[in-house]
Protein backbone atom coordinates (compact mmCIF):
# COMPACT_ATOMS: atom_id res chain seq x y z
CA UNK A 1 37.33 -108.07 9.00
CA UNK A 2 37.77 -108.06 5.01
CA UNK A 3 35.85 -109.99 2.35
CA UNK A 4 37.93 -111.46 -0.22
CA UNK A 5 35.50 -112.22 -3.03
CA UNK A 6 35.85 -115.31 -5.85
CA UNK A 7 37.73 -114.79 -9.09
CA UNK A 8 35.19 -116.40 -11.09
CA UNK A 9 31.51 -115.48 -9.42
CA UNK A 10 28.24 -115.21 -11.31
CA UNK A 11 27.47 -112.57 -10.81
CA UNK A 12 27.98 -110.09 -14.40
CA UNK A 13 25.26 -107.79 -14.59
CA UNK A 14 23.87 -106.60 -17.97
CA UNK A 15 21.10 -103.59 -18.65
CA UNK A 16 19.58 -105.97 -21.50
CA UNK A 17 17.62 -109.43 -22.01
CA UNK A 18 20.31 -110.53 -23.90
CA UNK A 19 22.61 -113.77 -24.98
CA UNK A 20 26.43 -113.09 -24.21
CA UNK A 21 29.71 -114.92 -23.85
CA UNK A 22 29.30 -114.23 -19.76
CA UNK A 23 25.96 -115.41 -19.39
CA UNK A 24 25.58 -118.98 -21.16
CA UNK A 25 26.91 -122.66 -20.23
CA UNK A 26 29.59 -123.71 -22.92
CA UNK A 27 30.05 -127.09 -22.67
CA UNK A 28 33.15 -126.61 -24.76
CA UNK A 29 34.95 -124.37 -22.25
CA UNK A 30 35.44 -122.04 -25.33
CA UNK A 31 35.61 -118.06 -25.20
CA UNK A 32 33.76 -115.40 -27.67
CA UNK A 33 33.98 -117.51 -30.54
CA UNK A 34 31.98 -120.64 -29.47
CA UNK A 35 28.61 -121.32 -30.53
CA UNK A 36 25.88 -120.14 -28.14
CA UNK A 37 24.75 -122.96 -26.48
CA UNK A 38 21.59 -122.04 -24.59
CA UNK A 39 20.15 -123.47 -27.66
CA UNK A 40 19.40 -126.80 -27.80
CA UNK A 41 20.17 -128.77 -30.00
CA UNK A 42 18.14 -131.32 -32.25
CA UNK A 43 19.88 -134.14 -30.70
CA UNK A 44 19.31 -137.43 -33.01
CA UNK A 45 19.92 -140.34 -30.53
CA UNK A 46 19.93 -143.37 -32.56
CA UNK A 47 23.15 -144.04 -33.46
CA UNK A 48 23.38 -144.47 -37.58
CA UNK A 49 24.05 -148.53 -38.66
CA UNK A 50 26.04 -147.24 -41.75
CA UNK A 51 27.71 -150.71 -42.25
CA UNK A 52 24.75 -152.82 -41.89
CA UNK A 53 25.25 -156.41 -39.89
CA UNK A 54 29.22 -155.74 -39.38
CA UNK A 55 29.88 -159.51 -38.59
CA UNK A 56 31.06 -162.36 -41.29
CA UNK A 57 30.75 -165.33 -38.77
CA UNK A 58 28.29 -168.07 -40.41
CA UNK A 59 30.04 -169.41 -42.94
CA UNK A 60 31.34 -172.67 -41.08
CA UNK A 61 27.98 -173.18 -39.05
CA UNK A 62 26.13 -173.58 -42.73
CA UNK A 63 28.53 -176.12 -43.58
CA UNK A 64 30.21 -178.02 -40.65
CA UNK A 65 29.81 -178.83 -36.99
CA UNK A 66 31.55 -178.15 -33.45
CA UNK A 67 32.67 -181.52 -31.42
CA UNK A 68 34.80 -181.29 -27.93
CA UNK A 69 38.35 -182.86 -28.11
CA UNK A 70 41.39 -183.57 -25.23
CA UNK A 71 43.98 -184.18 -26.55
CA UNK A 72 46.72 -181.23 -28.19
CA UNK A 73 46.36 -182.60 -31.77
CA UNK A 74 43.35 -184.72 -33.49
CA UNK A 75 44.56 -187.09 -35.84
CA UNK A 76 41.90 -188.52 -38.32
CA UNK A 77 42.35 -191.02 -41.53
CA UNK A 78 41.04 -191.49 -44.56
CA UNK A 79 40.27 -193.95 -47.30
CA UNK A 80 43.27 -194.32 -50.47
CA UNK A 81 41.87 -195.02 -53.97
CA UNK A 82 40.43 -198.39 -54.72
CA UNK A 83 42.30 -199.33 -57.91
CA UNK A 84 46.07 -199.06 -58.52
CA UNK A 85 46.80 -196.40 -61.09
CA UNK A 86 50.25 -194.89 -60.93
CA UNK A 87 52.50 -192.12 -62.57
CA UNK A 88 55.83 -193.11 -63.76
CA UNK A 89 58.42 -193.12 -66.95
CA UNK A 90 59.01 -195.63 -69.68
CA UNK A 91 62.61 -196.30 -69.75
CA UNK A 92 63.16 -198.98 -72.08
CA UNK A 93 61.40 -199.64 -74.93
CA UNK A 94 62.20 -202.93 -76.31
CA UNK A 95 61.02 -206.09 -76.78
CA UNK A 96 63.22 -208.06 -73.98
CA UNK A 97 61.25 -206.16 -71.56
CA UNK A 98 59.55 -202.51 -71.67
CA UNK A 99 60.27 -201.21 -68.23
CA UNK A 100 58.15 -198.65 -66.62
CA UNK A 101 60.06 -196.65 -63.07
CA UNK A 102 56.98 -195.75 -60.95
CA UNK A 103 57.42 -192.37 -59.59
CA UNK A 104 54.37 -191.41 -57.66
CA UNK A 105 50.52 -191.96 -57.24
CA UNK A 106 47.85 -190.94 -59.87
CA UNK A 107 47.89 -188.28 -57.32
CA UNK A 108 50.99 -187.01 -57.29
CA UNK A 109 52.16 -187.97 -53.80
CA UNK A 110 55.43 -189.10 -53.71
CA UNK A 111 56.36 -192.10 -51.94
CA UNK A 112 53.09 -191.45 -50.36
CA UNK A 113 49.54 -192.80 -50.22
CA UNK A 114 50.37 -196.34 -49.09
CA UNK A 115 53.51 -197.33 -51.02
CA UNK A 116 57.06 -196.49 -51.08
CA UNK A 117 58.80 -196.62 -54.46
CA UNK A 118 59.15 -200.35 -53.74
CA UNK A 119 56.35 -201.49 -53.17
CA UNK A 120 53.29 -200.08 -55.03
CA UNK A 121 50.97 -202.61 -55.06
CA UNK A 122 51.67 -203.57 -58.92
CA UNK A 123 52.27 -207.82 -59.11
CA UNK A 124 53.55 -210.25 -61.44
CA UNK A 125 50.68 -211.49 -63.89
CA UNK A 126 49.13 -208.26 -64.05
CA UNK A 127 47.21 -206.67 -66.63
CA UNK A 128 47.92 -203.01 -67.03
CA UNK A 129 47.55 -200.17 -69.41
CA UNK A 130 50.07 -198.35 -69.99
CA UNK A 131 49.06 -194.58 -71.84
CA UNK A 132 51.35 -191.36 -72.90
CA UNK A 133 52.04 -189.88 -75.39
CA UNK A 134 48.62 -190.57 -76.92
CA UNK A 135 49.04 -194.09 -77.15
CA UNK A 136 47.71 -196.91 -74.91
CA UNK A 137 48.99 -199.54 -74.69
CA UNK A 138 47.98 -203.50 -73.00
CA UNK A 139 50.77 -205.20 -71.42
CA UNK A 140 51.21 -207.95 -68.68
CA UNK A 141 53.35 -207.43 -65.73
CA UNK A 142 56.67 -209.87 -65.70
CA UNK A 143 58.76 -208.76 -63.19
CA UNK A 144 57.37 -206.45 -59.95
CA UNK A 145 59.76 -206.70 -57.39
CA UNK A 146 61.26 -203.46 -57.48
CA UNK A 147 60.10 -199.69 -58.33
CA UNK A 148 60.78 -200.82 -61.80
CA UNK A 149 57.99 -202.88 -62.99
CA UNK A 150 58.99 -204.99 -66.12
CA UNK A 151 56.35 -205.40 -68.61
CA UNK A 152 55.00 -207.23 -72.47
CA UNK A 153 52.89 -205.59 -74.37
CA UNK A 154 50.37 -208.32 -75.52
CA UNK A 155 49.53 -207.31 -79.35
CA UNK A 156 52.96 -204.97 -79.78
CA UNK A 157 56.31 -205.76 -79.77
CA UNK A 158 57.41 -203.69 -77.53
CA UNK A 159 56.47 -199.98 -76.15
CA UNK A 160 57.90 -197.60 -79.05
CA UNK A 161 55.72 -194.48 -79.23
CA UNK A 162 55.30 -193.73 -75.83
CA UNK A 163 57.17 -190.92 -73.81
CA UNK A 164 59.86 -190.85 -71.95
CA UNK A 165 59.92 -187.92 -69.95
CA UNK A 166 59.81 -188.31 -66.38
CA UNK A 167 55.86 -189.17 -65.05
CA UNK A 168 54.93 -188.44 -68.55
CA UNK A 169 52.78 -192.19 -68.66
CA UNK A 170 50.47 -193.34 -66.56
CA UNK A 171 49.73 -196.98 -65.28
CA UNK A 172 46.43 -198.75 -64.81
CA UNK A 173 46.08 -202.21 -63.44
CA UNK A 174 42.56 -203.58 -64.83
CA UNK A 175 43.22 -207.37 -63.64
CA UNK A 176 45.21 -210.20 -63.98
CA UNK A 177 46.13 -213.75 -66.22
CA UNK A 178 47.62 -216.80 -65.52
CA UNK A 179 49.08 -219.89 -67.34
CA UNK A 180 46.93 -223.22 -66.26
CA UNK A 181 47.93 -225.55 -64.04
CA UNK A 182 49.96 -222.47 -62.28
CA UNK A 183 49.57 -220.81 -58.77
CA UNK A 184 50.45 -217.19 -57.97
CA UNK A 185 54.37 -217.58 -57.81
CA UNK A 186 54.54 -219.70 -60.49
CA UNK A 187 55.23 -217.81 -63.78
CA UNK A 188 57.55 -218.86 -66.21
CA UNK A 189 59.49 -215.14 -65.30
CA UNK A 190 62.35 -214.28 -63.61
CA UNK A 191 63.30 -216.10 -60.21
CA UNK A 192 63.03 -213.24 -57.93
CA UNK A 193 59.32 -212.52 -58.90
CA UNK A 194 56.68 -213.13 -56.46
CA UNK A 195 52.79 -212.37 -56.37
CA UNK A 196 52.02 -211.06 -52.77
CA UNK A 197 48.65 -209.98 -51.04
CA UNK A 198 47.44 -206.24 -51.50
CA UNK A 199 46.72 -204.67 -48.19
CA UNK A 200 44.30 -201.58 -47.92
CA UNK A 201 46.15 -198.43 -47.06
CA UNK A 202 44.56 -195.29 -45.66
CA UNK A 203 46.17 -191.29 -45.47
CA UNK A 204 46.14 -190.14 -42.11
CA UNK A 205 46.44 -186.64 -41.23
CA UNK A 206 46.33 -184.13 -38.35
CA UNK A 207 45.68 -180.65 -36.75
CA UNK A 208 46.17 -178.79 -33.89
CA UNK A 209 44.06 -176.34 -32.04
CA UNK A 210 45.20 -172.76 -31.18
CA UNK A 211 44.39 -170.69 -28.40
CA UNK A 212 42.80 -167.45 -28.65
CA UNK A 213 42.21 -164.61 -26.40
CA UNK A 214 40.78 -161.34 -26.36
CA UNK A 215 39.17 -159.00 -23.18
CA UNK A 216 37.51 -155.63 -22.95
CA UNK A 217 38.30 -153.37 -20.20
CA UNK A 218 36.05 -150.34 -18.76
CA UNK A 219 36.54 -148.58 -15.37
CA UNK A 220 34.45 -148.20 -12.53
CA UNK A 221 33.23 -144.66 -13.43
CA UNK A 222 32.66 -145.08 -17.40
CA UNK A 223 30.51 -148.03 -16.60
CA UNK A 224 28.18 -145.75 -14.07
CA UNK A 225 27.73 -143.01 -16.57
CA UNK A 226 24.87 -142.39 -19.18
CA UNK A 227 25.47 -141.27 -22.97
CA UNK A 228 23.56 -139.00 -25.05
CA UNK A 229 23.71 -141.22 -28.19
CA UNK A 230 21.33 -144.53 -27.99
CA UNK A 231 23.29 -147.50 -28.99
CA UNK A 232 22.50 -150.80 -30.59
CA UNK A 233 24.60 -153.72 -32.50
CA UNK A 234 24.54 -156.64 -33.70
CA UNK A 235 24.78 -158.74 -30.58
CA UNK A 236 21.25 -157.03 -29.58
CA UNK A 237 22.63 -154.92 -27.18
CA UNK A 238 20.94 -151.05 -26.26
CA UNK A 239 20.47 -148.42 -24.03
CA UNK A 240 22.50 -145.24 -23.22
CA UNK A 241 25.72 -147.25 -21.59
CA UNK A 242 28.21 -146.71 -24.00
CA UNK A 243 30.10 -149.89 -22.93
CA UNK A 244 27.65 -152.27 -23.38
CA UNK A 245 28.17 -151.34 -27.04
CA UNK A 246 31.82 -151.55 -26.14
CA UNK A 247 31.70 -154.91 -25.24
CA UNK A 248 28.80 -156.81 -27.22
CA UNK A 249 31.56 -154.92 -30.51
CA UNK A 250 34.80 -156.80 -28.75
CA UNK A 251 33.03 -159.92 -28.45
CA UNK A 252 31.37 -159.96 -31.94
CA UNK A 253 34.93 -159.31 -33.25
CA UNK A 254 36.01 -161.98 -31.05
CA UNK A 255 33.30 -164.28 -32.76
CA UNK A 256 34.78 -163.29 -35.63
CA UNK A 257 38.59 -164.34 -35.24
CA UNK A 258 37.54 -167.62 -34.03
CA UNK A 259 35.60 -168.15 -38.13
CA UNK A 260 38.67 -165.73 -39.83
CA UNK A 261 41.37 -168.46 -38.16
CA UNK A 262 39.86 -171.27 -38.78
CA UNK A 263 39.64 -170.27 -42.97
CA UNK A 264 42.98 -168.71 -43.20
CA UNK A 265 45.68 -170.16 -40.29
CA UNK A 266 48.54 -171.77 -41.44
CA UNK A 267 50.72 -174.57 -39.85
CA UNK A 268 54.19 -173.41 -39.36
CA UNK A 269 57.63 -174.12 -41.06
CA UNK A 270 60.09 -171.87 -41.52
CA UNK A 271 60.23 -169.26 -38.41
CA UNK A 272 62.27 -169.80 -35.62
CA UNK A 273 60.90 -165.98 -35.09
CA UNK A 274 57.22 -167.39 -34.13
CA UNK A 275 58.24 -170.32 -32.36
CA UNK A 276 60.28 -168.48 -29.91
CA UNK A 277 57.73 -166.22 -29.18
CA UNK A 278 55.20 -169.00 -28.30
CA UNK A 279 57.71 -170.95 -26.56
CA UNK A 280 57.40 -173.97 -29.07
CA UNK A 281 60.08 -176.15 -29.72
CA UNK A 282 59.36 -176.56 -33.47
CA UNK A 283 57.69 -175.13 -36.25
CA UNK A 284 54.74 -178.15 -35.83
CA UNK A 285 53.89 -176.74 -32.95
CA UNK A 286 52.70 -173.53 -34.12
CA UNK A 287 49.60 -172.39 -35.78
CA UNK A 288 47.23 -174.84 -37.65
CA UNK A 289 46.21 -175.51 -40.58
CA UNK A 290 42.94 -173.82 -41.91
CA UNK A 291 40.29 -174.29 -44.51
CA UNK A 292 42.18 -172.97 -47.49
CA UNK A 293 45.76 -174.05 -46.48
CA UNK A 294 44.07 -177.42 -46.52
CA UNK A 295 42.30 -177.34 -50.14
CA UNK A 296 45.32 -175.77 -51.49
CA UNK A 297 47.72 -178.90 -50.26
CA UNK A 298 44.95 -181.61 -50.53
CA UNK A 299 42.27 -180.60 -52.21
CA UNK A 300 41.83 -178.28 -55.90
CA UNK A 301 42.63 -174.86 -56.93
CA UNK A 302 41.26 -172.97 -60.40
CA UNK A 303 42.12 -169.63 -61.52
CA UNK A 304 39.20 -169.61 -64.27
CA UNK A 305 39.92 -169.43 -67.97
CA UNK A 306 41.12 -165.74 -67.24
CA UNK A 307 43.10 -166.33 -63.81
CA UNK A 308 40.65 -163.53 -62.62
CA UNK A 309 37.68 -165.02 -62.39
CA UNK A 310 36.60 -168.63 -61.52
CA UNK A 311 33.94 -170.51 -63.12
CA UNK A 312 33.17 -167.58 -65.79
CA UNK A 313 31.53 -169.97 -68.32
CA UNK A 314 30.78 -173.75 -69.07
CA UNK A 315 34.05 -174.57 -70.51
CA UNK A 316 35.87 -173.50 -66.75
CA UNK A 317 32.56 -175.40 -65.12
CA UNK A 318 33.01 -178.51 -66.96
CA UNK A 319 36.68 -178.38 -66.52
CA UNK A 320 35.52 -178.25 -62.83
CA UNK A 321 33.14 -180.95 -63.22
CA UNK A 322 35.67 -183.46 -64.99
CA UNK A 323 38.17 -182.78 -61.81
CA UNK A 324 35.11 -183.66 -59.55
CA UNK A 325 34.61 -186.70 -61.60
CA UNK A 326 38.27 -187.90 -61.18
CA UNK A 327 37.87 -187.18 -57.39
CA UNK A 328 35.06 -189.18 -57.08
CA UNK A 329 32.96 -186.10 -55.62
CA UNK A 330 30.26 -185.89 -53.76
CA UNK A 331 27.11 -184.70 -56.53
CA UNK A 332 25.54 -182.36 -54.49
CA UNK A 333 28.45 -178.93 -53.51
CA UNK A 334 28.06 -175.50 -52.34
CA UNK A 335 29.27 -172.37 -53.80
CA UNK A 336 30.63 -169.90 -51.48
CA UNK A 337 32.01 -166.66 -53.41
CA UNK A 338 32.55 -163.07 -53.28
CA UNK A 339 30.28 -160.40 -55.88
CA UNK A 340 32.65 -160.86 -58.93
CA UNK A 341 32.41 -164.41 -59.40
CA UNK A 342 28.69 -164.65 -58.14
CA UNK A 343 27.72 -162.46 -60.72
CA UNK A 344 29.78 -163.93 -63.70
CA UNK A 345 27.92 -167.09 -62.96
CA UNK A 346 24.55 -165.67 -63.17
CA UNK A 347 25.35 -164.17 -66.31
CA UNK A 348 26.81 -167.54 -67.71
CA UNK A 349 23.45 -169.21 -66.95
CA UNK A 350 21.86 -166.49 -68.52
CA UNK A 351 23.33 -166.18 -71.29
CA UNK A 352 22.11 -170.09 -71.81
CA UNK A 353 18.89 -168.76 -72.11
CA UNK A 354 17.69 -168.28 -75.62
CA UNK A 355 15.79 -165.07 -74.90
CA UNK A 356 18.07 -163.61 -72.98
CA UNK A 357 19.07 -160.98 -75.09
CA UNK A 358 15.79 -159.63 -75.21
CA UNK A 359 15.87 -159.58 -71.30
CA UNK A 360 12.07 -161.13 -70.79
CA UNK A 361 13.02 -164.46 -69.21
CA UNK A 362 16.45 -163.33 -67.18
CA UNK A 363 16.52 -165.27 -64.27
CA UNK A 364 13.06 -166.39 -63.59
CA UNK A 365 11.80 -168.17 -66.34
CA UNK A 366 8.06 -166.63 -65.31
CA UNK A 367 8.53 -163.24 -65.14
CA UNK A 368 5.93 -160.62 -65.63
CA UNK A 369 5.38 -156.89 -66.31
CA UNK A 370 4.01 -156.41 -62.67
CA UNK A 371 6.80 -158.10 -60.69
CA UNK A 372 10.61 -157.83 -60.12
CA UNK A 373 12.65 -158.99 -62.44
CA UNK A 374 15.41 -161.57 -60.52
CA UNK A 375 18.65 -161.43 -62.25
CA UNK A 376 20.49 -164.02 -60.49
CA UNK A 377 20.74 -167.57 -59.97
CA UNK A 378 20.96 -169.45 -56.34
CA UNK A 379 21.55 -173.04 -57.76
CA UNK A 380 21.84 -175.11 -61.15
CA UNK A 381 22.54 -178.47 -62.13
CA UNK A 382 25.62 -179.53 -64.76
CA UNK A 383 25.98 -183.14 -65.60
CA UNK A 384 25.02 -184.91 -62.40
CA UNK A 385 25.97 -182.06 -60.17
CA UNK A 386 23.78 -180.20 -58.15
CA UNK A 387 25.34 -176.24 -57.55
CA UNK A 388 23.66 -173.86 -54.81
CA UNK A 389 25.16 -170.58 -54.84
CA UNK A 390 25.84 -168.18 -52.01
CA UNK A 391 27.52 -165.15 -51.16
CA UNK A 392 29.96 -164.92 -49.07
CA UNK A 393 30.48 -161.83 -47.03
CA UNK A 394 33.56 -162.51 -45.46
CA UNK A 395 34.99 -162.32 -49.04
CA UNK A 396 33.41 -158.97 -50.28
CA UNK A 397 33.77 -156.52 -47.19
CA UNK A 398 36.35 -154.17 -47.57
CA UNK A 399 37.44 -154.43 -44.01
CA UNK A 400 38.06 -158.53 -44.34
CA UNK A 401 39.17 -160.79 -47.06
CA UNK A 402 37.73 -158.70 -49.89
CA UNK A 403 40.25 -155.54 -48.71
CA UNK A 404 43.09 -158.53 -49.35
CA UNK A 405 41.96 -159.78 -52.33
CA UNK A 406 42.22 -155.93 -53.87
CA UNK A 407 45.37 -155.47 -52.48
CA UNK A 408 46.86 -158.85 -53.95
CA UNK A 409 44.58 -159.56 -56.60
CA UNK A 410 47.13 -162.25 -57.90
CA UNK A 411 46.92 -164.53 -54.84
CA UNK A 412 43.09 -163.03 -54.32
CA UNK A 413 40.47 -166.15 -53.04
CA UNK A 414 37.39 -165.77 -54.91
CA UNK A 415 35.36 -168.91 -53.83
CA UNK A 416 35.12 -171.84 -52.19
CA UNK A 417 33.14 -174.97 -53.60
CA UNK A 418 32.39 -177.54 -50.74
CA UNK A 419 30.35 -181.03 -50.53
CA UNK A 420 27.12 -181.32 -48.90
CA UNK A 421 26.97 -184.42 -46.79
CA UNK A 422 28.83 -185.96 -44.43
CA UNK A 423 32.20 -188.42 -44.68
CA UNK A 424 32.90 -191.77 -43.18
CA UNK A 425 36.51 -192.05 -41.38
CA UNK A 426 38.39 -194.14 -38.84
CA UNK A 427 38.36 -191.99 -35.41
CA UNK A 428 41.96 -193.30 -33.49
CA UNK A 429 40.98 -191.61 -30.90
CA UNK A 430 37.53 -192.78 -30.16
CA UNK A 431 38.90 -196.63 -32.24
CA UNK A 432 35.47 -196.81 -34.58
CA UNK A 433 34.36 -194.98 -37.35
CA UNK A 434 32.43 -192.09 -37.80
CA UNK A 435 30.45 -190.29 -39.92
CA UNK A 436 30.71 -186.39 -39.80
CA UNK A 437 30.68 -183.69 -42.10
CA UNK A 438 33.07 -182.54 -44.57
CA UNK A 439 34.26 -179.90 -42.22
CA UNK A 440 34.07 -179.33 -38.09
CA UNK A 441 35.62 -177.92 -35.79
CA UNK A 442 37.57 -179.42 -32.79
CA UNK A 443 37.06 -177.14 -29.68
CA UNK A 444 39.24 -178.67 -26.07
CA UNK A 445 36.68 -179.47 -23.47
CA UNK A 446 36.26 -182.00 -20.37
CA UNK A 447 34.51 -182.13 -17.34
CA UNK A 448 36.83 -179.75 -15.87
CA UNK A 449 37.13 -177.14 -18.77
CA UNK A 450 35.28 -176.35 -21.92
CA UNK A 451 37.04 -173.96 -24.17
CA UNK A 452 34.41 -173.83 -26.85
CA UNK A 453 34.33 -170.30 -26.27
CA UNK A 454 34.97 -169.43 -22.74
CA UNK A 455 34.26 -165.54 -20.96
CA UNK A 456 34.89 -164.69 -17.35
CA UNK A 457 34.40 -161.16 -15.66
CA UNK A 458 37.15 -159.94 -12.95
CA UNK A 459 37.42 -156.45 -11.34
CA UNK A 460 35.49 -154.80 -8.31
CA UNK A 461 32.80 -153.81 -11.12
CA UNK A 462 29.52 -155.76 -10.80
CA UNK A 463 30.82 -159.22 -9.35
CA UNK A 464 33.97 -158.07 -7.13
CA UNK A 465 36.75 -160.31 -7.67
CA UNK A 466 39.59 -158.06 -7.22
CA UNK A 467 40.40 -154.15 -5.65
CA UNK A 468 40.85 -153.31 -9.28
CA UNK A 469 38.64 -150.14 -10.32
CA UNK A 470 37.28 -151.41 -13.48
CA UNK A 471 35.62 -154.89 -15.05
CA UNK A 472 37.58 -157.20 -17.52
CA UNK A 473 35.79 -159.30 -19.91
CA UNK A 474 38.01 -161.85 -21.03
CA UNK A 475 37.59 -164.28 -24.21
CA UNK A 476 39.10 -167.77 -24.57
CA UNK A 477 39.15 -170.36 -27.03
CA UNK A 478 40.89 -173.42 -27.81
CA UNK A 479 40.10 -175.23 -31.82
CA UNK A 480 41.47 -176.57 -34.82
CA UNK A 481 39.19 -177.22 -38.42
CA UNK A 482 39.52 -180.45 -39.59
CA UNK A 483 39.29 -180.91 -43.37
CA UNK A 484 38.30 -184.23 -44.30
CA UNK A 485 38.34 -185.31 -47.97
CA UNK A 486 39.71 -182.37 -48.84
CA UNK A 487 40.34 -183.58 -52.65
CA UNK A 488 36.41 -182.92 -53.02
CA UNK A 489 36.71 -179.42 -52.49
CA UNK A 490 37.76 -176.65 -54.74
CA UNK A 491 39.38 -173.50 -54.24
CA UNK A 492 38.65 -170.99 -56.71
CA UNK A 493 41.43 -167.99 -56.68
């Protein structure tokens, strides 16, 4: 009988009390040359929070509202402009007949807002004034039938002075005069004219939600075992189960994407590339159109008086203001920007202050030797607007918009300026109107189904759904923003 002993026993004598390569536990599985660790170590267990609250999500629950849809797009519309004020070119001068070619809306929109080229709204026996060139001009409206709109001037004899570049003069109807004795169709003008009844018009637009998904994934035997390192985040998660941090980070990221798409998504139009891969038929039926796609196609843009910063002093405020006022805004906004522009507006209200130079009234007009000074400003008031200021985070961290906005400072977003309140618009879906805010967002949901934002577990882990070894937390969610009078809000970039 022979004993054949182990290759690898513990059994290495030594003469001396002594530490040595053959009588520790490396954890590392090193040799000679690892650190001894029979010592222990001063283990700090709190894991270090070195980027503070890591999440950006907020922004749209300040300023909006969530509201369940069923349909695949939501279609909402909304009031057009009260008077009739038009864009066009002065093509004839003369007395016959000065002749003005309407080429657009005071907005811009062509063959849009209401009217096509041929019928704008404009009648015979109109009063209008007609301005370009810096010269007005009071004339009254002979012939309307067409996109060209014939006109007198009443105290000129006829419309020299005025340009006529193409849209260069603008058209304001500010009532109407008629012979006595006369009804509407009965001017002493051409045959063919004819006085009609103005109907209201409304824009109506629409969105589409997207679907989002995300899941975290951990096996059976990483979610049984304990960590050294105590972990915490923002979602209020701790303990020593590593993923529990795992998870509560994926779904905080999650959170996330579902505020990051609903600011920066796009509708598509040009990429056959995207649609194929999302098995769409078109372009319209891909992505959707987010906050700042929708102020920059609707709404306003400023690049500041040095197309770095917005809203640096009063001149680029009151610029601002006088767009708001031709917008009919709402008076009371808030100012969502990054650290650049939040603190070029503090120092433009400062620098209002008569004292400021000396520095004792900066900010808080009471300020004392024994307390903190405050150098900034949350709100002011310019004209009959009413400005609270915020920042927002999602534009300053590094690892969101603010790492884009350093990387392409030309096309960089450094604020958004939206309208407190709430809107008034026609509802097709529901037939009535409503009154909502400014911004929401459309989430699919029934009885059936709510999409809001929808997690499920699957695996043998915990709840056993399946012979798979691990749990799967999955994330769902179905929305669209909708923008509603987006010509009251302003992008700054």
């Amino acid at each position: 009988m022979a004993l054949t002993p182990g290759t690898n026993l513990n059994s290495v004598p030594t003469a001396q009390k002594q530490t040595l390569s053959s009588n520790y536990l490396d954890f590392t599985g090193g040799t000679d040359t690892t650190w001894a660790q029979q010592y222990l170590p001063d283990l700090m267990e709190q894991e270090a929070e070195v980027f503070g609250n890591r999440t950006i999500s907020g922004f749209l629950s300040q300023v909006g509202a969530e509201e369940a849809m069923t349909s695949d797009q939501v279609v909402w519309s909304e009031q057009s402009r009260l008077h009739i004020a038009l864009k066009g070119t002065v093509i004839t001068a003369g007395s016959t007949n000065g002749t003005f070619t309407v080429i657009s809306d005071i907005d811009g929109n062509i063959s849009g807002d209401g009217f096509t080229v041929a019928d704008h709204g404009v009648r015979t026996n109109d009063v209008v004034l007609i301005a370009s060139a810096g010269i007005v001009t009071q004339c009254l409206v002979v012939d309307a039938d067409t996109a060209v709109i014939q006109v007198e001037p009443y105290d000129k004899a006829d419309l020299t002075g005025h340009a006529t570049g193409a849209s260069a003069s603008t058209l304001l109807v500010i009532g109407s005069e008629f012979a006595k004795g006369t009804s509407y169709n009965d001017g002493n003008f051409a045959a063919s004219t004819s006085r009609t009844a103005n109907e209201p018009t409304f824009k109506s637009f629409s969105n589409k939600p997207i679907i989002m998904k995300d899941y975290y994934e951990v096996s059976g035997s990483d979610a049984s075992r304990i960590g050294w390192v105590e972990v915490s985040g923002e979602a209020g998660q701790n303990g020593y189960l590593w993923y529990l941090k795992a998870e509560a980070d994926t779904r905080s990221r999650f959170t996330d994407y579902l505020e990051m798409a609903m600011l920066e998504s796009v509708k598509g139009s040009n990429s056959t590339v995207v649609d194929a891969s999302l098995g769409a038929p078109s372009d319209a039926s891909v992505g959707t159109e987010g906050l700042f796609a929708a102020i920059e196609d609707r709404g306003n843009v400023t690049s500041g008086v040095t197309g770095v910063n917005a809203a640096t002093d009063l001149a680029e405020f009151d610029a601002i203001l006088a767009e708001f006022d031709n917008q009919g805004a709402i008076e009371e906004n808030m100012m969502f920007v990054n650290r650049a522009t939040s603190l070029a507006m503090d120092d433009m209200l400062a620098s209002m202050n008569s004292y400021g130079a000396g520095g004792t009234s900066y900010g808080v007009f009471d300020n004392s030797e024994d307390m903190a000074l405050n150098l900034g400003f949350s709100g002011f008031r310019r004209g009959s607007y009413d400005f609270y200021k915020s920042d927002m985070k999602y534009l300053n961290d590094k690892g969101t918009r603010g790492g884009i906005n350093s990387a392409a400072t030309s096309a960089a977003i450094r604020g958004v300026i939206v309208p407190a309140g709430v809107s008034s618009v026609y509802d097709q879906m529901l037939g009535k109107n409503m009154k909502r805010p400014f911004l929401h967002v459309r989430y699919r949901a029934s009885q059936t189904d709510d999409r809001r934002m929808k997690t499920w577990v699957t695996g043998s882990v915990g709840a056993a759904t399946s012979a798979l070894d691990a749990m799967q937390i999955h994330f769902l969610t179905e929305r669209c923003l909708v923008t509603q009078g987006a010509n009251n809000f302003m992008l700054m970039k």
